[in-house]
PDB file of N, CA and C in Angstrom:
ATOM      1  N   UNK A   1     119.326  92.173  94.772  1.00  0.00           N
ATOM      2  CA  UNK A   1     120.248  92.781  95.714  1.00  0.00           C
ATOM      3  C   UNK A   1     119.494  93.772  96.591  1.00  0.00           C
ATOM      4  N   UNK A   2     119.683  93.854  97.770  1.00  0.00           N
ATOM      5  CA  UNK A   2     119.212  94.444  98.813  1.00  0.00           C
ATOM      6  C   UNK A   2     120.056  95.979  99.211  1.00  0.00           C
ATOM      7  N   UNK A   3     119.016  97.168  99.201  1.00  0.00           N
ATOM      8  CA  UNK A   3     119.375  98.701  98.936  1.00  0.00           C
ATOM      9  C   UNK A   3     120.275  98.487 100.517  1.00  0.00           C
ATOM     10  N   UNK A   4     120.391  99.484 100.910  1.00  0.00           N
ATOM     11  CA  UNK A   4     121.297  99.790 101.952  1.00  0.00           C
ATOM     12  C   UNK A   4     120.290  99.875 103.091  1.00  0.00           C
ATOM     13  N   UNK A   5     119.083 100.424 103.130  1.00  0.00           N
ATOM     14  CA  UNK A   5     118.128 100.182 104.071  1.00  0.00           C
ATOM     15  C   UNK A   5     117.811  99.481 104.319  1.00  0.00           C
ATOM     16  N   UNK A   6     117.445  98.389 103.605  1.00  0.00           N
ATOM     17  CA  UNK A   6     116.813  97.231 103.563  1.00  0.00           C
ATOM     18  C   UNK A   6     118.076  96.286 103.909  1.00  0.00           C
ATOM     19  N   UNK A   7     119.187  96.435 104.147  1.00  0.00           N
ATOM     20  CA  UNK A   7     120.225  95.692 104.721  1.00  0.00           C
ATOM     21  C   UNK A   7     120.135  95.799 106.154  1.00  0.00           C
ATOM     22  N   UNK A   8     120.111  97.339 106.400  1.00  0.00           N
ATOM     23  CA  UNK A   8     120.028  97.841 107.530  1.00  0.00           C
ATOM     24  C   UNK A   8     118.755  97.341 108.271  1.00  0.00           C
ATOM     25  N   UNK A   9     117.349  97.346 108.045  1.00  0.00           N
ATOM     26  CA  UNK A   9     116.294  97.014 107.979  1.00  0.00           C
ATOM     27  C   UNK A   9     116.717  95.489 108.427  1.00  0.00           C
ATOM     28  N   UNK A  10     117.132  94.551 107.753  1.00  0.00           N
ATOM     29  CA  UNK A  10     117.562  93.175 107.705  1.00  0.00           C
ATOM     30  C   UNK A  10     118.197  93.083 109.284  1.00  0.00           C
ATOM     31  N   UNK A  11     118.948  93.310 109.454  1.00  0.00           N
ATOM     32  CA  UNK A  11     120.000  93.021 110.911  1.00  0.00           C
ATOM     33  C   UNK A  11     119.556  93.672 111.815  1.00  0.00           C
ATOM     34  N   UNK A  12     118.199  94.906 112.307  1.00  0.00           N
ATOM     35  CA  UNK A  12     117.719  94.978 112.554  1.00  0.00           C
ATOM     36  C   UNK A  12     116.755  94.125 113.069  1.00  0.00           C
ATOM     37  N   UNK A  13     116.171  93.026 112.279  1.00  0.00           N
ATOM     38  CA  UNK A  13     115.522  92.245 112.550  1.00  0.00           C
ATOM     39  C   UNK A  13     115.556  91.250 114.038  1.00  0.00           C
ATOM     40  N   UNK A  14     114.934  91.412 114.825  1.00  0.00           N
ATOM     41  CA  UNK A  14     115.392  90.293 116.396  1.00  0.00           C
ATOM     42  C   UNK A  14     115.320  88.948 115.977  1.00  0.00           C
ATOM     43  N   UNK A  15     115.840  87.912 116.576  1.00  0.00           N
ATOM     44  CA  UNK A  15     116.050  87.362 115.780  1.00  0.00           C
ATOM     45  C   UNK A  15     115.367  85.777 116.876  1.00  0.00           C
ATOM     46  N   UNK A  16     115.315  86.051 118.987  1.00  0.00           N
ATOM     47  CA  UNK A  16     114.873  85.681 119.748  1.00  0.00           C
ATOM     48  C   UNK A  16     113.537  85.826 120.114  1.00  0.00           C
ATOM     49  N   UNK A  17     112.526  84.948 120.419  1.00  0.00           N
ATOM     50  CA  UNK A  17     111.493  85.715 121.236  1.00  0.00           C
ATOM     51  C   UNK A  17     111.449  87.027 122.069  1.00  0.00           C
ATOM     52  N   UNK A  18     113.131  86.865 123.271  1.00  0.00           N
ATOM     53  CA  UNK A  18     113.320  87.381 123.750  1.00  0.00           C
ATOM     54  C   UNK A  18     113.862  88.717 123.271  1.00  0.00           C
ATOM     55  N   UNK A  19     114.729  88.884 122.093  1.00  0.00           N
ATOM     56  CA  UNK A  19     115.019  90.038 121.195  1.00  0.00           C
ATOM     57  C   UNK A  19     113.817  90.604 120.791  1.00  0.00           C
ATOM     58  N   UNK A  20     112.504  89.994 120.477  1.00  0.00           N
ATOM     59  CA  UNK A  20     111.423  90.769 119.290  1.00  0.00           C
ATOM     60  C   UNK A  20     110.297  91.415 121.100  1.00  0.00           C
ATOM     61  N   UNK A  21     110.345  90.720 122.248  1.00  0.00           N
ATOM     62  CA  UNK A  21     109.500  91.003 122.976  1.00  0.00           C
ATOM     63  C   UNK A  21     110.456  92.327 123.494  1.00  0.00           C
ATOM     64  N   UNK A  22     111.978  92.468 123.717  1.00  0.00           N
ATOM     65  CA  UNK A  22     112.834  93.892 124.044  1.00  0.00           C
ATOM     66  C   UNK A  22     112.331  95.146 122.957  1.00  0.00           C
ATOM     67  N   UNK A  23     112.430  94.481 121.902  1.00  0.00           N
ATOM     68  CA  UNK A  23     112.245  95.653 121.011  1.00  0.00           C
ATOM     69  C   UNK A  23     110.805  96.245 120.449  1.00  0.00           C
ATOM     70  N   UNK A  24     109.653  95.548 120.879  1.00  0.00           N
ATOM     71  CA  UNK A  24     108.217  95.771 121.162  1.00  0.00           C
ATOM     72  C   UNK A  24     108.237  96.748 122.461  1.00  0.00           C
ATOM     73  N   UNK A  25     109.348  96.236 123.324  1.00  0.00           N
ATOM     74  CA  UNK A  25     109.129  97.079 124.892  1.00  0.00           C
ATOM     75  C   UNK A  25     109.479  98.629 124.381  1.00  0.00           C
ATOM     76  N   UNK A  26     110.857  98.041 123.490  1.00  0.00           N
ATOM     77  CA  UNK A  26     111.687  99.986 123.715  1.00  0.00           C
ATOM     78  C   UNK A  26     110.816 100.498 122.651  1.00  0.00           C
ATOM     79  N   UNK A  27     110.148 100.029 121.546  1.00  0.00           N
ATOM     80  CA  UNK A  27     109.534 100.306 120.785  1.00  0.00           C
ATOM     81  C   UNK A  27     108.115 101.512 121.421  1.00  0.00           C
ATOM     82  N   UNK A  28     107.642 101.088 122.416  1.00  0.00           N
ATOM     83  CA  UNK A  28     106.533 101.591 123.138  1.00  0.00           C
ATOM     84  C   UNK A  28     107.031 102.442 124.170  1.00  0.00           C
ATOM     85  N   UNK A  29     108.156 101.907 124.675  1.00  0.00           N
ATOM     86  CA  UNK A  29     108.480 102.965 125.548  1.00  0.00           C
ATOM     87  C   UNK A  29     109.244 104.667 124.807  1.00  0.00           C
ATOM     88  N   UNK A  30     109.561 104.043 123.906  1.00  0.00           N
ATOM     89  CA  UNK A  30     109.910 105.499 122.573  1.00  0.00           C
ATOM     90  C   UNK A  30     108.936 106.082 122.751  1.00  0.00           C
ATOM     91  N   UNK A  31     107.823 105.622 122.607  1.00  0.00           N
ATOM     92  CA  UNK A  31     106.399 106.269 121.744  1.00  0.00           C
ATOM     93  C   UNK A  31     105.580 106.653 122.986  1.00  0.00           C
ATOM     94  N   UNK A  32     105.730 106.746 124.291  1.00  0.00           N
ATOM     95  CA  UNK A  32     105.496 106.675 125.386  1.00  0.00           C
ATOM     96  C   UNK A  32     106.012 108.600 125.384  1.00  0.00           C
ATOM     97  N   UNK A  33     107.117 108.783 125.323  1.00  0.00           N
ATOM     98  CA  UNK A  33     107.275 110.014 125.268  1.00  0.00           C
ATOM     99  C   UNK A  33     107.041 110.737 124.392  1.00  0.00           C
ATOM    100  N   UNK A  34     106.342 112.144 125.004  1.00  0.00           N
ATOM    101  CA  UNK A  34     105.497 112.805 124.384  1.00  0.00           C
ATOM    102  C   UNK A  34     106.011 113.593 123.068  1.00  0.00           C
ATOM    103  N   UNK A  35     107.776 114.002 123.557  1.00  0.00           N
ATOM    104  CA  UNK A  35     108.564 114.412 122.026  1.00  0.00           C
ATOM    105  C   UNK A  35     108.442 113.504 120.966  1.00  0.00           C
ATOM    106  N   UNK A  36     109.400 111.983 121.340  1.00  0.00           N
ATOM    107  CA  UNK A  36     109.290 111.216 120.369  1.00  0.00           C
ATOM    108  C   UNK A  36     108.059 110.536 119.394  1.00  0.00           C
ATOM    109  N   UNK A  37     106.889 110.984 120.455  1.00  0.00           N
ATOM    110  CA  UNK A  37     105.839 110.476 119.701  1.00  0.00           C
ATOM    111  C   UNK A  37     105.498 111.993 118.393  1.00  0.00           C
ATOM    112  N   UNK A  38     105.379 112.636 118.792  1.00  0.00           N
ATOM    113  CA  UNK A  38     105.253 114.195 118.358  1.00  0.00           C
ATOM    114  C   UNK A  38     106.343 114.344 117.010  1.00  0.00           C
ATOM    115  N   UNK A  39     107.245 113.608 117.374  1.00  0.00           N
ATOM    116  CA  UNK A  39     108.870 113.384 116.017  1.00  0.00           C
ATOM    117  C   UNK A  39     107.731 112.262 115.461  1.00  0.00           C
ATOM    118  N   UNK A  40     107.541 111.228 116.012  1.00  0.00           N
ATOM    119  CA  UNK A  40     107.286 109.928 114.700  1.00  0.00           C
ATOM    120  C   UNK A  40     105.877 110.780 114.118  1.00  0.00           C
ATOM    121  N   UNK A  41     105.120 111.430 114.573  1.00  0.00           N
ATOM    122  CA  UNK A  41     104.024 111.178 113.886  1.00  0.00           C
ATOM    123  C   UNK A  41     104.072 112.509 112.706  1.00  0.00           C
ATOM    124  N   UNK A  42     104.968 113.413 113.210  1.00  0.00           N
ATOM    125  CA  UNK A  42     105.175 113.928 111.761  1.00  0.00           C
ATOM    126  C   UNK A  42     106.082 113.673 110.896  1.00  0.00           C
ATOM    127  N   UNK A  43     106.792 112.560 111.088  1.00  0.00           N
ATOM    128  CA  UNK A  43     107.841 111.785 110.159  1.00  0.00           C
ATOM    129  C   UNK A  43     107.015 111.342 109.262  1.00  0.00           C
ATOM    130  N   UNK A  44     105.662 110.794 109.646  1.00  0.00           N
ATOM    131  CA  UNK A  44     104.863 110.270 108.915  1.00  0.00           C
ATOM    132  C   UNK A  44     104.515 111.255 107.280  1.00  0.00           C
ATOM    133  N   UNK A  45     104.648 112.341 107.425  1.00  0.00           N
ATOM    134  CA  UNK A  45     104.431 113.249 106.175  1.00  0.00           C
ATOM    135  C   UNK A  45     105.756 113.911 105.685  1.00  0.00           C
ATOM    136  N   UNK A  46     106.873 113.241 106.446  1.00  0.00           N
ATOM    137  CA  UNK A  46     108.262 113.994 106.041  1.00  0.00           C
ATOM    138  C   UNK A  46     108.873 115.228 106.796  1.00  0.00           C
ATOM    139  N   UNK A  47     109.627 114.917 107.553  1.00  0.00           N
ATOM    140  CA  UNK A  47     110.611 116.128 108.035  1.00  0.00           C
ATOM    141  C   UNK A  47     111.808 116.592 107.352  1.00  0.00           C
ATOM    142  N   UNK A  48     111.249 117.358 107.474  1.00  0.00           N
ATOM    143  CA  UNK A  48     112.741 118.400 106.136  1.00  0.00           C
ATOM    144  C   UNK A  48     114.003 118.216 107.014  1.00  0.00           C
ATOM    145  N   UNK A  49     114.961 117.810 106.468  1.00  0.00           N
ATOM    146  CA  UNK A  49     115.876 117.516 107.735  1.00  0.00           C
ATOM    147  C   UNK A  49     116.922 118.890 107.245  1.00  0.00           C
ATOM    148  N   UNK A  50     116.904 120.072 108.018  1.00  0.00           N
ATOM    149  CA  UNK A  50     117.326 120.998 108.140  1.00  0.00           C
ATOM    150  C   UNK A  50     117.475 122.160 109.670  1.00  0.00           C
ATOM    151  N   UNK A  51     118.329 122.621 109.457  1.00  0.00           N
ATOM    152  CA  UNK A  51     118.636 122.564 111.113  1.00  0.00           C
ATOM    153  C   UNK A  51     117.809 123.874 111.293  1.00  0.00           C
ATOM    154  N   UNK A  52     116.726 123.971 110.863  1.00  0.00           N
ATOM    155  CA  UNK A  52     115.207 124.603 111.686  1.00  0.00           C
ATOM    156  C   UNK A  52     114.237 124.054 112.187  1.00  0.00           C
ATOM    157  N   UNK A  53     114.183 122.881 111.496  1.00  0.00           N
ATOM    158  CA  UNK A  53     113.226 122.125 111.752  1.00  0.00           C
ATOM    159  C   UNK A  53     113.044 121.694 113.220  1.00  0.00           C
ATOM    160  N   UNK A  54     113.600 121.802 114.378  1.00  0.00           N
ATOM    161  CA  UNK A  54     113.618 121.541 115.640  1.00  0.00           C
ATOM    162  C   UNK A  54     112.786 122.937 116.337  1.00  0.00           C
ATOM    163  N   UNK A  55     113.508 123.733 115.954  1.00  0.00           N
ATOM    164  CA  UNK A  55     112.866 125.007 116.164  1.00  0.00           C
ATOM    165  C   UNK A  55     111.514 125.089 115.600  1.00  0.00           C
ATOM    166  N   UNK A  56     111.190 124.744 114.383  1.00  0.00           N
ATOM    167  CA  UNK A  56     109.585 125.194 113.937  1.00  0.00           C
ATOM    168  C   UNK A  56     108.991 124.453 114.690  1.00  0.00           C
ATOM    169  N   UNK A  57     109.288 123.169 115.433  1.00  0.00           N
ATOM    170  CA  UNK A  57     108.417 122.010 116.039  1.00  0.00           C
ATOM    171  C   UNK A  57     108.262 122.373 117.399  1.00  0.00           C
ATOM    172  N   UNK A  58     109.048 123.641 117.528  1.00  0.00           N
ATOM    173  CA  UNK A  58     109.156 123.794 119.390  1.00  0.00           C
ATOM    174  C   UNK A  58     110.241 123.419 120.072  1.00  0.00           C
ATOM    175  N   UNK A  59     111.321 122.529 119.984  1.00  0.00           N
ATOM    176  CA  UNK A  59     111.997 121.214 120.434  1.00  0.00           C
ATOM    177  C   UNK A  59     113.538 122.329 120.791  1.00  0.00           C
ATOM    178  N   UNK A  60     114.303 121.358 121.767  1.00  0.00           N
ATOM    179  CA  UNK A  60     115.104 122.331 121.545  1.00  0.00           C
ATOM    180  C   UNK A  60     116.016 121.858 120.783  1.00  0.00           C
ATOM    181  N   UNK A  61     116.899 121.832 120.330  1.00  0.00           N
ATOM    182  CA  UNK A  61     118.009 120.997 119.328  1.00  0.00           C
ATOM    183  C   UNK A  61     118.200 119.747 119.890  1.00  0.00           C
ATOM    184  N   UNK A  62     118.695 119.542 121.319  1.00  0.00           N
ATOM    185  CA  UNK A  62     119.553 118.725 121.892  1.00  0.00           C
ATOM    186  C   UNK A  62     118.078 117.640 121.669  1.00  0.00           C
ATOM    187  N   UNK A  63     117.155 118.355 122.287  1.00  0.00           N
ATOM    188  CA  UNK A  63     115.570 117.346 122.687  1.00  0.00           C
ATOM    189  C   UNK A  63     115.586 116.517 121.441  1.00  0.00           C
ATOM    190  N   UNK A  64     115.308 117.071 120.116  1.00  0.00           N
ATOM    191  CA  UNK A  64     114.815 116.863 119.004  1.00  0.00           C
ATOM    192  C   UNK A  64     115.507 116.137 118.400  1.00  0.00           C
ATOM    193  N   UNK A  65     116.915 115.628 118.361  1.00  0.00           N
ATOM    194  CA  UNK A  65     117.992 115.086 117.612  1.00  0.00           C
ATOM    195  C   UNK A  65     118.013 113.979 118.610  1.00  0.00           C
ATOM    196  N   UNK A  66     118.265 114.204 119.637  1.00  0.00           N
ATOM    197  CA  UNK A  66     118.298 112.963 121.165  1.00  0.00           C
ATOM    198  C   UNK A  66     117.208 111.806 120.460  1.00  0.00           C
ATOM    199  N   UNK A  67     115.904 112.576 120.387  1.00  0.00           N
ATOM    200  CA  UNK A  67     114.522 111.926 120.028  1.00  0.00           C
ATOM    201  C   UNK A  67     114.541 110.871 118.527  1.00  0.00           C
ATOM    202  N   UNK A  68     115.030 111.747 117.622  1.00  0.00           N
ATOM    203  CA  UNK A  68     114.849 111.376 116.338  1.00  0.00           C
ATOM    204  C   UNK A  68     115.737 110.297 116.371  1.00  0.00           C
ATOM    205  N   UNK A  69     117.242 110.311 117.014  1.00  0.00           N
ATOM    206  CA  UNK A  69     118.283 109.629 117.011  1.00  0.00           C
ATOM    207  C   UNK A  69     117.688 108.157 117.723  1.00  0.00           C
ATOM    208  N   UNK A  70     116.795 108.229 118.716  1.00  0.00           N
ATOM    209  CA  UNK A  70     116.202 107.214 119.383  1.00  0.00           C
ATOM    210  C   UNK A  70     115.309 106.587 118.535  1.00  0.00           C
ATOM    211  N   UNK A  71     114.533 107.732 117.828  1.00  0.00           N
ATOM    212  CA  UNK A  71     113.339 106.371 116.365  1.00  0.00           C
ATOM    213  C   UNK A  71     114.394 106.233 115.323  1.00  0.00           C
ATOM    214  N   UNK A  72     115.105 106.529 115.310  1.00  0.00           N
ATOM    215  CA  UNK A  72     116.156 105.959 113.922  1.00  0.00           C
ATOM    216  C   UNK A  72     116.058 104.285 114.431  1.00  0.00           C
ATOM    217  N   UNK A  73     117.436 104.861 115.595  1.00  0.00           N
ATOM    218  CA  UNK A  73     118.346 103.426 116.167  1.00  0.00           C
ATOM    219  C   UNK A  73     117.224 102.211 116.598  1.00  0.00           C
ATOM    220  N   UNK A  74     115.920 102.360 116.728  1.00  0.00           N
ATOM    221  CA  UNK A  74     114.694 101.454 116.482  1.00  0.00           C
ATOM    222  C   UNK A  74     114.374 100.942 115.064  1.00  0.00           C
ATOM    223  N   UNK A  75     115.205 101.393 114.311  1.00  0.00           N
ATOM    224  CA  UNK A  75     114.818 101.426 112.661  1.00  0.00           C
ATOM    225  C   UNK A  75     112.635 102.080 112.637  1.00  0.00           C
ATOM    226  N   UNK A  76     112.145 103.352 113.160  1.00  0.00           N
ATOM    227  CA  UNK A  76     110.842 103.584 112.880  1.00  0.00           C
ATOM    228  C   UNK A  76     110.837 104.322 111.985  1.00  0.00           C
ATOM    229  N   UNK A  77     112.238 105.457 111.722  1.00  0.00           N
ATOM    230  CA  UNK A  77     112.238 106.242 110.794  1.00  0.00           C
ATOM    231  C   UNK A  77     113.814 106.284 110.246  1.00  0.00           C
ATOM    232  N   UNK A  78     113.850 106.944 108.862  1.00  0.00           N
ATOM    233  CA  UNK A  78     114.847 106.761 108.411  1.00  0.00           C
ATOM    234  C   UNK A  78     114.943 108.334 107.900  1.00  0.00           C
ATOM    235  N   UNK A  79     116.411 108.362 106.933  1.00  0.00           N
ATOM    236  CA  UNK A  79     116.414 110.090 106.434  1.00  0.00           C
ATOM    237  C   UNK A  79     116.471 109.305 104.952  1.00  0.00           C
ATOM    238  N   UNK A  80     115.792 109.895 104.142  1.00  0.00           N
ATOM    239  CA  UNK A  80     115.690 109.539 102.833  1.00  0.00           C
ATOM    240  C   UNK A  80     115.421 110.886 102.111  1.00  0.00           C
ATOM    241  N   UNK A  81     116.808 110.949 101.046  1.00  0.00           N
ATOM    242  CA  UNK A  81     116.997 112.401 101.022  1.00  0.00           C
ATOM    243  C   UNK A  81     117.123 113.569 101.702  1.00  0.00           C
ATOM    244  N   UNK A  82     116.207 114.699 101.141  1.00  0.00           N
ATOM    245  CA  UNK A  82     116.606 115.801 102.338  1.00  0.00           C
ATOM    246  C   UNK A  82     115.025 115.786 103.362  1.00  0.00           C
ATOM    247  N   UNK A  83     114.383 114.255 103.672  1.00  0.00           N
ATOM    248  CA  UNK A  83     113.298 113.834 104.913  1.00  0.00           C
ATOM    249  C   UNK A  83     113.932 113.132 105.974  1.00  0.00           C
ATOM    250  N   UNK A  84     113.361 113.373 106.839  1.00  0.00           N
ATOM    251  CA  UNK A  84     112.725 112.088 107.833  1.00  0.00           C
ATOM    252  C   UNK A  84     112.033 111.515 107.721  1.00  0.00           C
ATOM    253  N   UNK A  85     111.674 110.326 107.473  1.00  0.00           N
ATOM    254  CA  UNK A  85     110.292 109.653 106.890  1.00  0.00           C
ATOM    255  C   UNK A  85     110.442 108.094 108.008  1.00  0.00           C
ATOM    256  N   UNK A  86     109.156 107.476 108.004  1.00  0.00           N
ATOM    257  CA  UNK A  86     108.869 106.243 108.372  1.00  0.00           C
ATOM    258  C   UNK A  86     109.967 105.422 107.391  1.00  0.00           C
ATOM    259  N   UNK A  87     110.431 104.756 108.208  1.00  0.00           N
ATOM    260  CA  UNK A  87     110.642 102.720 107.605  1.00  0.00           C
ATOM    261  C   UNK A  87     109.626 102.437 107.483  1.00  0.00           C
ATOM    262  N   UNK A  88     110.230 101.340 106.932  1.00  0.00           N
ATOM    263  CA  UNK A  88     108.443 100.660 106.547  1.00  0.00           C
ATOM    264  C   UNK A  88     108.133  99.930 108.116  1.00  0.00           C
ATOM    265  N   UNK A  89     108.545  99.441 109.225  1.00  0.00           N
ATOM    266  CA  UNK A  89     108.464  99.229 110.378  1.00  0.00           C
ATOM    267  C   UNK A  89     107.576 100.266 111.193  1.00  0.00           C
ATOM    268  N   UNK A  90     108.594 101.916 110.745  1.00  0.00           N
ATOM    269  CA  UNK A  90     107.571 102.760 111.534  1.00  0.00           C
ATOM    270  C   UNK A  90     106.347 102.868 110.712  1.00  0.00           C
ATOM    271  N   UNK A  91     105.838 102.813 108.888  1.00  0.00           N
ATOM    272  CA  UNK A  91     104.899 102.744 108.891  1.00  0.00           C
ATOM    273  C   UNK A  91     104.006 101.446 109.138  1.00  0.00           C
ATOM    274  N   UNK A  92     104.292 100.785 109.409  1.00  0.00           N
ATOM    275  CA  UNK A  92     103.559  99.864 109.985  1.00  0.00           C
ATOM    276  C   UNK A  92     102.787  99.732 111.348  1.00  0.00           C
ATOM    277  N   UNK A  93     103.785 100.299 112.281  1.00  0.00           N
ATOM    278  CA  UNK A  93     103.532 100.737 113.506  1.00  0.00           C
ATOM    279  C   UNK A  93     102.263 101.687 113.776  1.00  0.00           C
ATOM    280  N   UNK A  94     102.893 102.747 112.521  1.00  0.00           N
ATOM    281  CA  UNK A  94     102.129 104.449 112.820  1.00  0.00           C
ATOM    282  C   UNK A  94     100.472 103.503 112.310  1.00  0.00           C
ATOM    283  N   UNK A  95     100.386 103.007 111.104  1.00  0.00           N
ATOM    284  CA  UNK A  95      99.298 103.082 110.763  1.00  0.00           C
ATOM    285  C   UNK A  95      98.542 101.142 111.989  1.00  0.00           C
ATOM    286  N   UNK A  96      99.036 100.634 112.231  1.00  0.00           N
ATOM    287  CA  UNK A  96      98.563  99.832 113.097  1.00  0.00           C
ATOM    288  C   UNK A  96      98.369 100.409 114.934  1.00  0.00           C
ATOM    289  N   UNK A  97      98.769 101.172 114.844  1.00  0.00           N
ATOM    290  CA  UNK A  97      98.548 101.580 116.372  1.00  0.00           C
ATOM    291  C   UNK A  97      98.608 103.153 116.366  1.00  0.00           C
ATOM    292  N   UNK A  98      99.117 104.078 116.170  1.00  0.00           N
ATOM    293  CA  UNK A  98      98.184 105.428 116.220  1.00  0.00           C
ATOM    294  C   UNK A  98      97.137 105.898 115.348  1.00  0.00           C
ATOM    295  N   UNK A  99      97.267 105.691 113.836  1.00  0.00           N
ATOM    296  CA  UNK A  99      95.927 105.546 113.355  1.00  0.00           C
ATOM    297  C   UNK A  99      95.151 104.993 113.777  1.00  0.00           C
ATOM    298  N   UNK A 100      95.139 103.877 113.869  1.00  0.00           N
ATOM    299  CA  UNK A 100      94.173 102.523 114.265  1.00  0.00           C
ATOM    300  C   UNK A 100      93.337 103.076 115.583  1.00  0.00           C
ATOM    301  N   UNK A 101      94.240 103.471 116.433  1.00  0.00           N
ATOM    302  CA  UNK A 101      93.478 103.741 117.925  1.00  0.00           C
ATOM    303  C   UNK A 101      92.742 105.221 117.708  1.00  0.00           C
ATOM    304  N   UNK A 102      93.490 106.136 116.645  1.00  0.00           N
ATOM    305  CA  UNK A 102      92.773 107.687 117.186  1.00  0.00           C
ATOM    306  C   UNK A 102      91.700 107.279 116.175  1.00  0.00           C
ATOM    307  N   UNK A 103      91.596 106.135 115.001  1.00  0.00           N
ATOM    308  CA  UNK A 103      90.143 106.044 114.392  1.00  0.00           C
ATOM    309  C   UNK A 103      89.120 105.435 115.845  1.00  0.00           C
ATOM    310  N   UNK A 104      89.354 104.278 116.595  1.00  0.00           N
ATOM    311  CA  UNK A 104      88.861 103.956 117.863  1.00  0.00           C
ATOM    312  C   UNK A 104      88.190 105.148 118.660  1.00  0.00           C
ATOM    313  N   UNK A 105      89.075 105.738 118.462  1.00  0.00           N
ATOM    314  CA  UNK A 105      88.585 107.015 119.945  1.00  0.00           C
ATOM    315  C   UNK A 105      87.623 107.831 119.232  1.00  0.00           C
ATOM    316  N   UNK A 106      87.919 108.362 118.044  1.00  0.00           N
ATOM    317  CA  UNK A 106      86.676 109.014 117.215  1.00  0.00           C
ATOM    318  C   UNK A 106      85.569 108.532 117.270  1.00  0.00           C
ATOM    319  N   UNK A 107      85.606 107.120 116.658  1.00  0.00           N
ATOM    320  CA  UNK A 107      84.124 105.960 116.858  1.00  0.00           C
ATOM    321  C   UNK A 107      83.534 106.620 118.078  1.00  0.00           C
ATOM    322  N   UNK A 108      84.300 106.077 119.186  1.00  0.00           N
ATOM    323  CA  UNK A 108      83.751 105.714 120.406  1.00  0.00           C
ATOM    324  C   UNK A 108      83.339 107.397 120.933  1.00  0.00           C
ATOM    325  N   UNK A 109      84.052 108.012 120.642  1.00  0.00           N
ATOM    326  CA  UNK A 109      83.767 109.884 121.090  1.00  0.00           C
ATOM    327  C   UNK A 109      81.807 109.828 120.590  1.00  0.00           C
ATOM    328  N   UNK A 110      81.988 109.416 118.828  1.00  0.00           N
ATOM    329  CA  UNK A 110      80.801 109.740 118.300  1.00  0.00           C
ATOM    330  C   UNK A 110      79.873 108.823 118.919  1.00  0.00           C
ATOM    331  N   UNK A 111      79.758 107.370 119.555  1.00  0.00           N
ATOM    332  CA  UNK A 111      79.138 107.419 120.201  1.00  0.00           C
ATOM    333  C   UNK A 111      78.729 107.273 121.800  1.00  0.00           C
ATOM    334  N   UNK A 112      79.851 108.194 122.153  1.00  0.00           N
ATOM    335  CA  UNK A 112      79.275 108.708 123.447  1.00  0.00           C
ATOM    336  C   UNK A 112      78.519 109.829 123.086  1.00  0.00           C
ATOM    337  N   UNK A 113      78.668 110.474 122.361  1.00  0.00           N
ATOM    338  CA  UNK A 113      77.827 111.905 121.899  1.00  0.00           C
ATOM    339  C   UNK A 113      76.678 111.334 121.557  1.00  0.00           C
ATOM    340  N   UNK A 114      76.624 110.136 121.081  1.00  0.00           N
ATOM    341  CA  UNK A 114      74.802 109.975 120.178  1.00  0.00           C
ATOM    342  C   UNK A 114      74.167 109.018 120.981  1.00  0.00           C
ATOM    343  N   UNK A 115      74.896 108.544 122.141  1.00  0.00           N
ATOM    344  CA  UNK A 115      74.390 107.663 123.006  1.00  0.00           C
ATOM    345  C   UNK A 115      74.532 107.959 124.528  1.00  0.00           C
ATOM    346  N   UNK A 116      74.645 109.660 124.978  1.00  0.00           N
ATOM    347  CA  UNK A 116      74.799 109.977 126.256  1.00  0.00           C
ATOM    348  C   UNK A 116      75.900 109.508 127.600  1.00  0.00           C
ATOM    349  N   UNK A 117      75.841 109.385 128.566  1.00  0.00           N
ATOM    350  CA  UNK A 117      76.207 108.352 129.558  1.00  0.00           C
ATOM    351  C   UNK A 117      76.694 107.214 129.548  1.00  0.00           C
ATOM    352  N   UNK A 118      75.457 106.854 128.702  1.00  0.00           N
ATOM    353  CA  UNK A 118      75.501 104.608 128.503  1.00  0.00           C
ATOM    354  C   UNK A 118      76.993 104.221 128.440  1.00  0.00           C
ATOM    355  N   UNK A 119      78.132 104.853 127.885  1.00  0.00           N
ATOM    356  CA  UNK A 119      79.558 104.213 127.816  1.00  0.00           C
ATOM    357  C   UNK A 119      80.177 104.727 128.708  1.00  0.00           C
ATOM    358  N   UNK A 120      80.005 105.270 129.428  1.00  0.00           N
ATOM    359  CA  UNK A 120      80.842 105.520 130.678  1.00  0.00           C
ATOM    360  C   UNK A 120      81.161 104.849 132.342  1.00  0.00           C
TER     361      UNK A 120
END
C-alpha cells in the first residue's frame, strides 16, 4: 500500500511527452528564481516549518510561502513533520543538477587557477 506521498507523488506523475516536457519547463523556471532556488536548496537539510523561518532566511512572509507553495505544487519538496524537506523528485533534481553543476564549476575554477588563461 502506497503512504499518502507517494500517492500524491503518483498523480503527480505526467503522464504525455507533452505533460513531462511542461513540467521540466516550470520545473526550471521555479529554480530560475533566485528565492525559490535559495527555498529548495535549503530544503535540502530541512526547514523547520515555523513561522520564523521566513524571517531567519531574509524572505518576507508573503515571498517565502508564495515560493515554497510553488516547489510543493511541483511535488520538489514536501513538509514531513515539523520540515520542509526534498521529495524524492526534488532530491533527485537537487543532487543531479545543483550539486552536479557547482561540483563542475569547482573542477573547472581549479583548473583555471592551475592552468591560467588557457580556458577562457
Amino acid at each position: 500500500m502506497m503512504s499518502e506521498e507517494q500517492q500524491q507523488q503518483f498523480e503527480q506523475v505526467p503522464q504525455s511527452q507533452l505533460e513531462i516536457k511542461e513540467r521540466a519547463r516550470a520545473i526550471h523556471l521555479a529554480l530560475s528564481n533566485r528565492d525559490s532556488f535559495e527555498i529548495f536548496c535549503l530544503a535540502a537539510y530541512g526547514i523547520i516549518a515555523s513561522t520564523s523561518s521566513w524571517r531567519e532566511q531574509g524572505f518576507s512572509k508573503k515571498r517565502y510561502y508564495l515560493r515554497l507553495k510553488g516547489l510543493s505544487d511541483l511535488g520538489l519538496v514536501h513538509k514531513d513533520g515539523g520540515k520542509y524537506k526534498h521529495s524524492a523528485l526534488g532530491r533527485i533534481v537537487y543532487e543531479s543538477q545543483v550539486k552536479s553543476l557547482e561540483s563542475t564549476l569547482k573542477e573547472l575554477a581549479k583548473d583555471q587557477n592551475s592552468h591560467g588563461d588557457e580556458f577562457q
